[in-house]
N, C-alpha and C. Protein backbone atom coordinates (compact mmCIF):
# COMPACT_ATOMS: atom_id res chain seq x y z
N UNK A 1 87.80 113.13 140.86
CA UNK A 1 89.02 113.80 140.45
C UNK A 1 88.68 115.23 140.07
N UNK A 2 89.45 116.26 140.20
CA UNK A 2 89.37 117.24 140.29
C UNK A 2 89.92 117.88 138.77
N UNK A 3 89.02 119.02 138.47
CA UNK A 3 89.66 119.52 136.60
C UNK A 3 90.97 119.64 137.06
N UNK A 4 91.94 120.34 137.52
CA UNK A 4 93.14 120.51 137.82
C UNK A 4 94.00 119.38 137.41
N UNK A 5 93.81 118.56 138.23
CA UNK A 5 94.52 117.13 138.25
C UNK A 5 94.11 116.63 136.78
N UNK A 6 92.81 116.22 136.34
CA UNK A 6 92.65 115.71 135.10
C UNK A 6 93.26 116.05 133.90
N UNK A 7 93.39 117.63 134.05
CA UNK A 7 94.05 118.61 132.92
C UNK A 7 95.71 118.64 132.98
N UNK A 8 95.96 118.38 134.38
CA UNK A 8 97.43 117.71 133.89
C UNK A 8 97.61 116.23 133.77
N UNK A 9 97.34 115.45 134.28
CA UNK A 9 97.52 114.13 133.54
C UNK A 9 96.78 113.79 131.93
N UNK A 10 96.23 114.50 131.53
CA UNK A 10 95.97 114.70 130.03
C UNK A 10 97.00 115.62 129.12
N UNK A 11 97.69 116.58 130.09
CA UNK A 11 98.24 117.30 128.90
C UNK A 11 100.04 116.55 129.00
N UNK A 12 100.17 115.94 130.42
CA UNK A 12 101.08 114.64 130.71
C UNK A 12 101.37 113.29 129.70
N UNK A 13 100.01 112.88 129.73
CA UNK A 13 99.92 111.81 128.46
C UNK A 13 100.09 112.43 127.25
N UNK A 14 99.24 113.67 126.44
CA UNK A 14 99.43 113.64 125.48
C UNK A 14 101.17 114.24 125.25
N UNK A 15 101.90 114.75 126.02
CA UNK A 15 103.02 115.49 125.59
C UNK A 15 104.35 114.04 125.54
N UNK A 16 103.62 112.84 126.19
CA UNK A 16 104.35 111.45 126.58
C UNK A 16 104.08 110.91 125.05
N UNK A 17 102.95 110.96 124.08
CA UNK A 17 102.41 110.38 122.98
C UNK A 17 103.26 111.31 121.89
N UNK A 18 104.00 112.14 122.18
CA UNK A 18 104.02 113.24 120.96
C UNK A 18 105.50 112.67 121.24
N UNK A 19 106.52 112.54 122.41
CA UNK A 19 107.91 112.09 122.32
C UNK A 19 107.80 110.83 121.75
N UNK A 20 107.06 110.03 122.18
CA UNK A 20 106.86 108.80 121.33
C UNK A 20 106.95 108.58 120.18
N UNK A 21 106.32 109.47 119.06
CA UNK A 21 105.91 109.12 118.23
C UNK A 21 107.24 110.05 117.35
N UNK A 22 107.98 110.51 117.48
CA UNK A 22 109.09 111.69 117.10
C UNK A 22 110.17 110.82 116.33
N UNK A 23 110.32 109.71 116.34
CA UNK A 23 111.33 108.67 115.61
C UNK A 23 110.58 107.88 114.87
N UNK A 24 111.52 107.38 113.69
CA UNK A 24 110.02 106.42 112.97
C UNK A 24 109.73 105.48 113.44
N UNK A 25 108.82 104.99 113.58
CA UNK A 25 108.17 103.74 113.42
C UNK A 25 108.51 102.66 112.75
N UNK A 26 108.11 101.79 113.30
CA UNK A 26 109.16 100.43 113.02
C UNK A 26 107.48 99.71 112.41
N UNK A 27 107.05 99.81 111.67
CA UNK A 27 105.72 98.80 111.24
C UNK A 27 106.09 97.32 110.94
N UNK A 28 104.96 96.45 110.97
CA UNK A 28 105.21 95.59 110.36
C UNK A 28 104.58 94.85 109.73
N UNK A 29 104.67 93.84 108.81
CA UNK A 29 103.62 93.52 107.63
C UNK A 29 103.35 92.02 107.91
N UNK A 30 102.72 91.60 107.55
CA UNK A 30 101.75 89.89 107.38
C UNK A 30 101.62 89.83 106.13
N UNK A 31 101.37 90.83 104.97
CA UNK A 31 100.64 90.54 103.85
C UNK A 31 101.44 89.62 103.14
N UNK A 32 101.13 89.08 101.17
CA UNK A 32 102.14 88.61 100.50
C UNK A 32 103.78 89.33 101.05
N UNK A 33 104.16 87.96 100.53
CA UNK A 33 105.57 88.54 99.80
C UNK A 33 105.59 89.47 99.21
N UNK A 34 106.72 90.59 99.23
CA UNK A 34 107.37 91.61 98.09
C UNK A 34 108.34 90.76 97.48
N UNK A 35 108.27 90.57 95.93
CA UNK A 35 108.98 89.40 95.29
C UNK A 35 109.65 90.91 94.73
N UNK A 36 108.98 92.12 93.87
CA UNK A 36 109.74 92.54 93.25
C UNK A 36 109.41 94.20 93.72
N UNK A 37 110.45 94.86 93.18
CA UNK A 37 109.74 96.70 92.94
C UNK A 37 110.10 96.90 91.80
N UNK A 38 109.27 97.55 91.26
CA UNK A 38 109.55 98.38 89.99
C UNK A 38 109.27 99.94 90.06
N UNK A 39 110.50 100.44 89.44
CA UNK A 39 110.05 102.20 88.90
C UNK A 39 110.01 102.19 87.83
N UNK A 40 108.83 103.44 87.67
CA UNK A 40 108.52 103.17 86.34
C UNK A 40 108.80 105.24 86.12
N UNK A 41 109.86 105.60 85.93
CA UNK A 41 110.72 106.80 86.49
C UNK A 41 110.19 107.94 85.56
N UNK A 42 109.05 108.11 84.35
CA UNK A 42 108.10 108.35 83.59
C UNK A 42 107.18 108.82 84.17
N UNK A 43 106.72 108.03 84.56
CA UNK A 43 104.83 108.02 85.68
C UNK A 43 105.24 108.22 86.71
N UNK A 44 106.60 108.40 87.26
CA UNK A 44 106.82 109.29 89.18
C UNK A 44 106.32 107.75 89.62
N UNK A 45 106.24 106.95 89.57
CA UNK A 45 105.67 105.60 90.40
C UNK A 45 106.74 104.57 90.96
N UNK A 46 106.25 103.53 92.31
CA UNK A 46 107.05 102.83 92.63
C UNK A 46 106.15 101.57 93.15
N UNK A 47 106.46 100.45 91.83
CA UNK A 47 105.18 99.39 92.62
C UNK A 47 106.16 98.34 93.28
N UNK A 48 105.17 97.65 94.02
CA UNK A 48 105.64 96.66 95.10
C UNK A 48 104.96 95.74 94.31
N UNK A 49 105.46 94.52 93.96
CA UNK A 49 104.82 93.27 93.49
C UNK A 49 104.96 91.81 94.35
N UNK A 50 103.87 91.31 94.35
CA UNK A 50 104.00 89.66 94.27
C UNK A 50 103.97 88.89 93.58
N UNK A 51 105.15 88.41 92.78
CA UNK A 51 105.30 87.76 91.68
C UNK A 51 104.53 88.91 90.91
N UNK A 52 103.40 88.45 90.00
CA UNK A 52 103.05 89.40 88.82
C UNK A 52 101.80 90.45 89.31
N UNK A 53 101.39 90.06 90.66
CA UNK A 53 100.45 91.38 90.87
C UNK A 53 100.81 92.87 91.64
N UNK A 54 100.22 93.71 91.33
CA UNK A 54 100.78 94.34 92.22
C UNK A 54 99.91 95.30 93.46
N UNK A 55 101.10 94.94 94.55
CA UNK A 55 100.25 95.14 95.67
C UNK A 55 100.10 96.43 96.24
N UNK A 56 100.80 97.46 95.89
CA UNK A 56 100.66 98.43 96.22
C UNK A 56 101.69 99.64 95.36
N UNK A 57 101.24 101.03 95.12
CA UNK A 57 101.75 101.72 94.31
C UNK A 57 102.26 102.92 95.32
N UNK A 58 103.24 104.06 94.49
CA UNK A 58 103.88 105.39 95.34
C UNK A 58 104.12 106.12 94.03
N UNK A 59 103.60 107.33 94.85
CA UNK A 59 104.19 108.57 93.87
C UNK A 59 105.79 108.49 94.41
N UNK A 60 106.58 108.98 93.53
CA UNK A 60 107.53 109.25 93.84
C UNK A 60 108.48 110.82 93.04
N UNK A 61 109.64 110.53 93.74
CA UNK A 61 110.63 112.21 93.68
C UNK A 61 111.62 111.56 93.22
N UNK A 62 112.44 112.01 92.24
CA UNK A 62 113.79 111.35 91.68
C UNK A 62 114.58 112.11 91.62
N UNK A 63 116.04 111.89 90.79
CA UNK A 63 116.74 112.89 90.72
C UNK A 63 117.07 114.44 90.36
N UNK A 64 117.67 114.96 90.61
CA UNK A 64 117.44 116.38 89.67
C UNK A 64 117.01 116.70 88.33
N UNK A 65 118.21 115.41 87.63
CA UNK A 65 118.20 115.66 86.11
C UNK A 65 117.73 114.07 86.09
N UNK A 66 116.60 113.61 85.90
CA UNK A 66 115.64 112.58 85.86
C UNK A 66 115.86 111.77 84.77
N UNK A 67 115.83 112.47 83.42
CA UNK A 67 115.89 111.78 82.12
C UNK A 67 117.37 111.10 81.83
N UNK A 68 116.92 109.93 81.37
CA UNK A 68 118.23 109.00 81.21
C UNK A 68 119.15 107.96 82.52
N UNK A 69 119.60 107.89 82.42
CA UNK A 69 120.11 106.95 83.16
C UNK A 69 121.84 107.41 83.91
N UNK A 70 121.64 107.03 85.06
CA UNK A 70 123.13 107.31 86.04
C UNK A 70 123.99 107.27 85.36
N UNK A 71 125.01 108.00 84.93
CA UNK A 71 126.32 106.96 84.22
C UNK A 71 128.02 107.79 85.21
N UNK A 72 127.24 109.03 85.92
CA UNK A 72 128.65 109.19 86.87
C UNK A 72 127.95 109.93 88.16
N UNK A 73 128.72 109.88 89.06
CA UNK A 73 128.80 110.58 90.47
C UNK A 73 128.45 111.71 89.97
N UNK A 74 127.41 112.50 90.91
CA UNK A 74 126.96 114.16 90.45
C UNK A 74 126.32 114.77 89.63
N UNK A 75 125.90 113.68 88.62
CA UNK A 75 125.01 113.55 87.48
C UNK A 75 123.22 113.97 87.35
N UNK A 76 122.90 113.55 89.05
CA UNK A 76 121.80 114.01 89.42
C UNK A 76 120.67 113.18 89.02
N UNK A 77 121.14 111.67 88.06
CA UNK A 77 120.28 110.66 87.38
C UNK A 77 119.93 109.86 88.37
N UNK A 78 118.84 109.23 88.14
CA UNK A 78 118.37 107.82 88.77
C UNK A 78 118.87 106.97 87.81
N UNK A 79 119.37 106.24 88.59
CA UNK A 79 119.69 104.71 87.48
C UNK A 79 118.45 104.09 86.98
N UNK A 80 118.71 103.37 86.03
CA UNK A 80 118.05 102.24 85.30
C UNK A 80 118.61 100.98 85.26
N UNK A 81 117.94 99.72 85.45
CA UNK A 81 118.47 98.31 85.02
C UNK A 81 118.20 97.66 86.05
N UNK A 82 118.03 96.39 86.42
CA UNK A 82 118.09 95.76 87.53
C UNK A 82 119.05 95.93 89.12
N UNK A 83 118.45 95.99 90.27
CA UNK A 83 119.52 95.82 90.97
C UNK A 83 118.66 95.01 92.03
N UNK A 84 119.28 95.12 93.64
CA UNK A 84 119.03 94.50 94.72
C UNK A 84 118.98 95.45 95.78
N UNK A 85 117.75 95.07 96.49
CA UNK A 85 117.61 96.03 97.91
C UNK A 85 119.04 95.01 98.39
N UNK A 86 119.74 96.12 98.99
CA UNK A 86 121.18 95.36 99.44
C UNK A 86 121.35 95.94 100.92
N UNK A 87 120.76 96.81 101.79
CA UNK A 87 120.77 97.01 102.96
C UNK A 87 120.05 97.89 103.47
N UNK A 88 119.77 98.05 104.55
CA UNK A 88 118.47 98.63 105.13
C UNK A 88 119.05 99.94 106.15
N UNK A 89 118.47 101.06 106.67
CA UNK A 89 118.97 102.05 107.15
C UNK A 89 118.21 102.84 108.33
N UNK A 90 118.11 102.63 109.29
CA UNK A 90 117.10 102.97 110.09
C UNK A 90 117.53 104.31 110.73
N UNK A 91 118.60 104.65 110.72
CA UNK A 91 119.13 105.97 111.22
C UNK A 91 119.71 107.31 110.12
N UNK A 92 118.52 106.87 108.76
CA UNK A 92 119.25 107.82 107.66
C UNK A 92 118.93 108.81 107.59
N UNK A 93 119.89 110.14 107.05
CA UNK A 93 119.34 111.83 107.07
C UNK A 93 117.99 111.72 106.54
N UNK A 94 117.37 110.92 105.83
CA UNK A 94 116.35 110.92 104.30
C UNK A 94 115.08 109.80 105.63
N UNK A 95 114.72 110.00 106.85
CA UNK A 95 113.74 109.31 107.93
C UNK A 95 114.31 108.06 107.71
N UNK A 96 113.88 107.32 106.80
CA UNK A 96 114.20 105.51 106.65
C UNK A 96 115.00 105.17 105.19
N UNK A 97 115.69 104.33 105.19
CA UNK A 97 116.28 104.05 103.74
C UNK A 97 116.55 102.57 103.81
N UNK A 98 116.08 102.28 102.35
CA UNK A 98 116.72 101.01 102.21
C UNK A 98 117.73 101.40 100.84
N UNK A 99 118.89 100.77 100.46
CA UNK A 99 120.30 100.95 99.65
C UNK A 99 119.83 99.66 98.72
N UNK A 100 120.11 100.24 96.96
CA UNK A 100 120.11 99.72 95.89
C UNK A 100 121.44 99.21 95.77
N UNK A 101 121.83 98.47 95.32
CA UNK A 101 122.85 97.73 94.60
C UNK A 101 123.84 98.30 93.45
N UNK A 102 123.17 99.68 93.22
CA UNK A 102 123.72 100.73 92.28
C UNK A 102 125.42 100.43 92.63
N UNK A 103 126.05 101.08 92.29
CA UNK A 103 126.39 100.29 90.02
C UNK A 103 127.09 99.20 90.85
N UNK A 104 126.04 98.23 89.82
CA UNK A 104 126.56 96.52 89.29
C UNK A 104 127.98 96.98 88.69
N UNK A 105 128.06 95.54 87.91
CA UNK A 105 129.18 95.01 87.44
C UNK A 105 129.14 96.34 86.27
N UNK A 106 128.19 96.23 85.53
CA UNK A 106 128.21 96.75 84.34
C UNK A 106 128.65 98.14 84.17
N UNK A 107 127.63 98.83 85.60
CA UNK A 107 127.56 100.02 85.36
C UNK A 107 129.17 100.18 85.55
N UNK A 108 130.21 99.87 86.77
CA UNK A 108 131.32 100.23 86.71
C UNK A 108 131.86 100.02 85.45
N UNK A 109 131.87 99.31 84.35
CA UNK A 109 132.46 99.01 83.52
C UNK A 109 132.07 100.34 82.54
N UNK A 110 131.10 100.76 82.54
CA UNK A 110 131.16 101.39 81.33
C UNK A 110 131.21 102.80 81.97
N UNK A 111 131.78 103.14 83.72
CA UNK A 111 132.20 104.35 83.95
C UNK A 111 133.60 104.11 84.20
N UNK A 112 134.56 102.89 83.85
CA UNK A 112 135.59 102.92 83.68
C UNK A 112 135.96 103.33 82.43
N UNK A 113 135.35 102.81 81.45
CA UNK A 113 135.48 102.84 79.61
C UNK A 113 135.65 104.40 79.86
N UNK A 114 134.32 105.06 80.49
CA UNK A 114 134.48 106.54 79.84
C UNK A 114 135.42 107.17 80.75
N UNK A 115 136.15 106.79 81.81
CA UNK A 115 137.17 107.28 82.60
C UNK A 115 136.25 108.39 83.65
N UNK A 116 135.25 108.09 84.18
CA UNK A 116 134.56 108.44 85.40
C UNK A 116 134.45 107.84 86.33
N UNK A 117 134.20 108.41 87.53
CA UNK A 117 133.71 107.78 89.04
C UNK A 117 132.16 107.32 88.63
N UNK A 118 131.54 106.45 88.47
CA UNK A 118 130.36 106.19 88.71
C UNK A 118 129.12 106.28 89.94
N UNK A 119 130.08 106.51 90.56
CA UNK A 119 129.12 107.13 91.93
C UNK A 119 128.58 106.03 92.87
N UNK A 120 127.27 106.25 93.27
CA UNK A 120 126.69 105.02 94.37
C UNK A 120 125.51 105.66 95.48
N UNK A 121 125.84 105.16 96.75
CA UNK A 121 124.77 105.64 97.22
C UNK A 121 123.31 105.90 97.13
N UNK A 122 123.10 104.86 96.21
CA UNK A 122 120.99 105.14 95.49
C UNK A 122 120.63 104.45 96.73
N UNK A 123 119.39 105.08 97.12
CA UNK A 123 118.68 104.67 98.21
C UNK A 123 117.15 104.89 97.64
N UNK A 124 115.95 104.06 98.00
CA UNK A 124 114.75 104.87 98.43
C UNK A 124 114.80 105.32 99.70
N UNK A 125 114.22 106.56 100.05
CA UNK A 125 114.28 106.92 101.26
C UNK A 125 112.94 107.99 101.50
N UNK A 126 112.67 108.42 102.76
CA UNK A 126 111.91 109.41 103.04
C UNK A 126 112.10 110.90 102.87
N UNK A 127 111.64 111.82 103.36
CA UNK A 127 111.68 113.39 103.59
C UNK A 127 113.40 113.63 104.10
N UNK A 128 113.96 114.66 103.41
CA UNK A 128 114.59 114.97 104.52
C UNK A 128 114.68 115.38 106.26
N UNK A 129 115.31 115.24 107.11
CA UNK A 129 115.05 115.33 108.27
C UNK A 129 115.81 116.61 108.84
N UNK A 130 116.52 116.96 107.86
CA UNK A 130 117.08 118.82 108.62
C UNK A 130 115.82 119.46 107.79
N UNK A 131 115.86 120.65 108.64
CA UNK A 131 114.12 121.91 108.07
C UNK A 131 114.68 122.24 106.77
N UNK A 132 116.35 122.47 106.48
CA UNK A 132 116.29 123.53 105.06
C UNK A 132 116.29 122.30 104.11
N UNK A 133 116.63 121.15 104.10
CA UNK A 133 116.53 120.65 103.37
C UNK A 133 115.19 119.74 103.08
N UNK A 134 114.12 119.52 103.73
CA UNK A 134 113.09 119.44 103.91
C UNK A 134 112.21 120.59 103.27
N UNK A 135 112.60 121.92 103.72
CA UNK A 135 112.20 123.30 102.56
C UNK A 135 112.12 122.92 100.98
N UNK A 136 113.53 122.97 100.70
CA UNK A 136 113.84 122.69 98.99
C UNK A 136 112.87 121.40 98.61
N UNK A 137 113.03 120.38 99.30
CA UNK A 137 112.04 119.12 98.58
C UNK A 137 110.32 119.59 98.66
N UNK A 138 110.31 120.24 99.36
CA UNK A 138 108.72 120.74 99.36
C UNK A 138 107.94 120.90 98.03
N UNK A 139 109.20 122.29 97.76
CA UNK A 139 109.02 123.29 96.63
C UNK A 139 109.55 122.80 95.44
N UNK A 140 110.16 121.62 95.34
CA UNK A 140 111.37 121.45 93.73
C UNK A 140 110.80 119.40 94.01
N UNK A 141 110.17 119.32 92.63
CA UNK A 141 109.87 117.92 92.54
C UNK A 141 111.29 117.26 91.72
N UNK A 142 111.42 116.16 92.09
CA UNK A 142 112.95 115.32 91.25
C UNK A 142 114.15 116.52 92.00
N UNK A 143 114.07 116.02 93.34
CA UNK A 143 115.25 116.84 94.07
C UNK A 143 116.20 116.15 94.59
N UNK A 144 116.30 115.05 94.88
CA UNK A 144 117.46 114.39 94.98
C UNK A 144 118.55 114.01 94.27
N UNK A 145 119.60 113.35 94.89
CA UNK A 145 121.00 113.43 93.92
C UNK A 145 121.01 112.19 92.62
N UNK A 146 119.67 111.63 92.88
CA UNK A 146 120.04 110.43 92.26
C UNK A 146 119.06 109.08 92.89
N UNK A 147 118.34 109.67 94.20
CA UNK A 147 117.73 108.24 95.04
C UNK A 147 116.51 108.56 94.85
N UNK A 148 115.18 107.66 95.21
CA UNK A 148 114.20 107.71 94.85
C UNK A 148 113.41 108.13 96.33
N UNK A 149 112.80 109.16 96.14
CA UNK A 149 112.06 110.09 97.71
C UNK A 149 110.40 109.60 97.30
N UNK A 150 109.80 109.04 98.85
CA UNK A 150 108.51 109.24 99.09
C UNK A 150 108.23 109.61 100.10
N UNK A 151 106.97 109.68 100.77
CA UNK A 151 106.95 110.50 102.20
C UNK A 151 106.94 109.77 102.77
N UNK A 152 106.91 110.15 104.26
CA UNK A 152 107.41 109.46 105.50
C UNK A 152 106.98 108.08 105.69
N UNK A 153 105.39 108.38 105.48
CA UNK A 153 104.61 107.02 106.11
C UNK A 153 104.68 106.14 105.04
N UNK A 154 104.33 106.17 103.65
CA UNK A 154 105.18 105.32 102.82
C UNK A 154 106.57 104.96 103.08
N UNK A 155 107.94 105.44 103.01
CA UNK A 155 108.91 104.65 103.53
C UNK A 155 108.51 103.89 104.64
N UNK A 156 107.92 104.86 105.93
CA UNK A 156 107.46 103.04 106.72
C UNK A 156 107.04 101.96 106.30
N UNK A 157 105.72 102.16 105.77
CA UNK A 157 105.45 100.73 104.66
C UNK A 157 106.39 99.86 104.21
N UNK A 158 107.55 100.74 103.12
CA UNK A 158 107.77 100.02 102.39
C UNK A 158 108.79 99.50 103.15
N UNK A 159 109.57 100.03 104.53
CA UNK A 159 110.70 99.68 104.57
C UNK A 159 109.95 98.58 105.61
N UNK A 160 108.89 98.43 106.16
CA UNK A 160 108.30 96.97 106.95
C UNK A 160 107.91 95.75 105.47
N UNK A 161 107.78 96.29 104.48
CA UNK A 161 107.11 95.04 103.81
C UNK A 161 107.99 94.70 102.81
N UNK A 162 109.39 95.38 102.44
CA UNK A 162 110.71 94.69 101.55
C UNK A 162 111.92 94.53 102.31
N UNK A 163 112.46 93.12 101.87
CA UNK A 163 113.54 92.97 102.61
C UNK A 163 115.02 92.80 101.60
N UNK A 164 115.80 92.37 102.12
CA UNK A 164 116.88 92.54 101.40
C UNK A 164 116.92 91.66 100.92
N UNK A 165 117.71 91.59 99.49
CA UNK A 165 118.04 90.23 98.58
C UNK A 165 117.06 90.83 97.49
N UNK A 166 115.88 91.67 97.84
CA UNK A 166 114.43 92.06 96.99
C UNK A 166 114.96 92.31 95.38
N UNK A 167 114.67 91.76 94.43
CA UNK A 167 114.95 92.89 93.16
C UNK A 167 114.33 93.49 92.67
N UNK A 168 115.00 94.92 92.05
CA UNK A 168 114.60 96.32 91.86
C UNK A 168 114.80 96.59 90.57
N UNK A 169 113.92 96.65 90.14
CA UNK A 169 114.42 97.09 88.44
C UNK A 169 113.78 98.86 88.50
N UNK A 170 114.72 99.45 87.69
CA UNK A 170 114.65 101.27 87.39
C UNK A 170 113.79 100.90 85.94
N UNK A 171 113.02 102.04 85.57
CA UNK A 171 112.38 102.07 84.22
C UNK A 171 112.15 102.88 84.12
N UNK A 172 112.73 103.57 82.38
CA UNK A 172 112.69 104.77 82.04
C UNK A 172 111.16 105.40 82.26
């Protein structure tokens, strides 16, 4: 074979490996069960447990205004309290998302008491996927509205090794 020919079927394959790889990845896991996640919204962390060990840890990015707990739409809080991975997202602005259960019973109740919208939409999710908003998360840690951000290849992980029904407890 001739350099010519070799040098394009190499620069053929690799430009075939680079479209490939341009959407996420769909991984998938064998290990334990994910029985639980916990944030621990203090220490930036997000563990994956089996029953009481835990199998793997994440830095993580939270809301704008971090301290305290969600109590309305726009607030910029991460919730606190138990919830449920309640659906999974493979086509989200944020690379991969899986959707919290944000606001239970309760939380509506006590953003009815105070006569607010309580909001919704908590996700873990990845990077943003437009450039300017991908910019701002670079540079500004706790940049989201309220959902919990790790990077790309972590959301793959996590979104191959938790499934729905999972419970999620927030911690200050």
């Amino acid at each position: 074979m001739d350099r010519r020919a070799f040098g394009m079927g190499a620069m053929a394959t690799l430009g075939l490996s680079a479209c490939a790889s341009a959407g996420p990845r769909f991984l998938t896991y064998d290990g334990p069960q994910v029985t639980s996640l916990v944030i621990n919204k203090g220490a930036r962390k997000l563990y994956l447990l089996h029953n009481e060990s835990v199998l793997t840890e994440y830095k993580v990015d939270l809301g704008f205004a971090p301290t305290g707990t969600k109590t309305r739409r726009g607030d910029g809080r991460t919730p606190e309290g138990s919830y449920l991975i309640d659906r999974r997202n493979p086509n989200s602005r944020y690379h991969l998302s899986l959707g919290i259960s944000y606001p239970n019973s309760e939380d509506i109740a006590k953003a009815e008491a105070a006569g607010v919208d309580p909001g919704g939409d908590i996700f873990i999710h990845g990077q943003p996927e437009k450039r300017s908003e991908l910019k701002r998360a670079r540079k500004t840690p706790d940049w989201t509205a309220g959902c919990i951000a790790v990077k790309n290849d972590e959301i793959e992980e996590i979104y191959a090794m938790v499934s729905e029904g999972t419970l999620i407890t927030l911690r200050a």
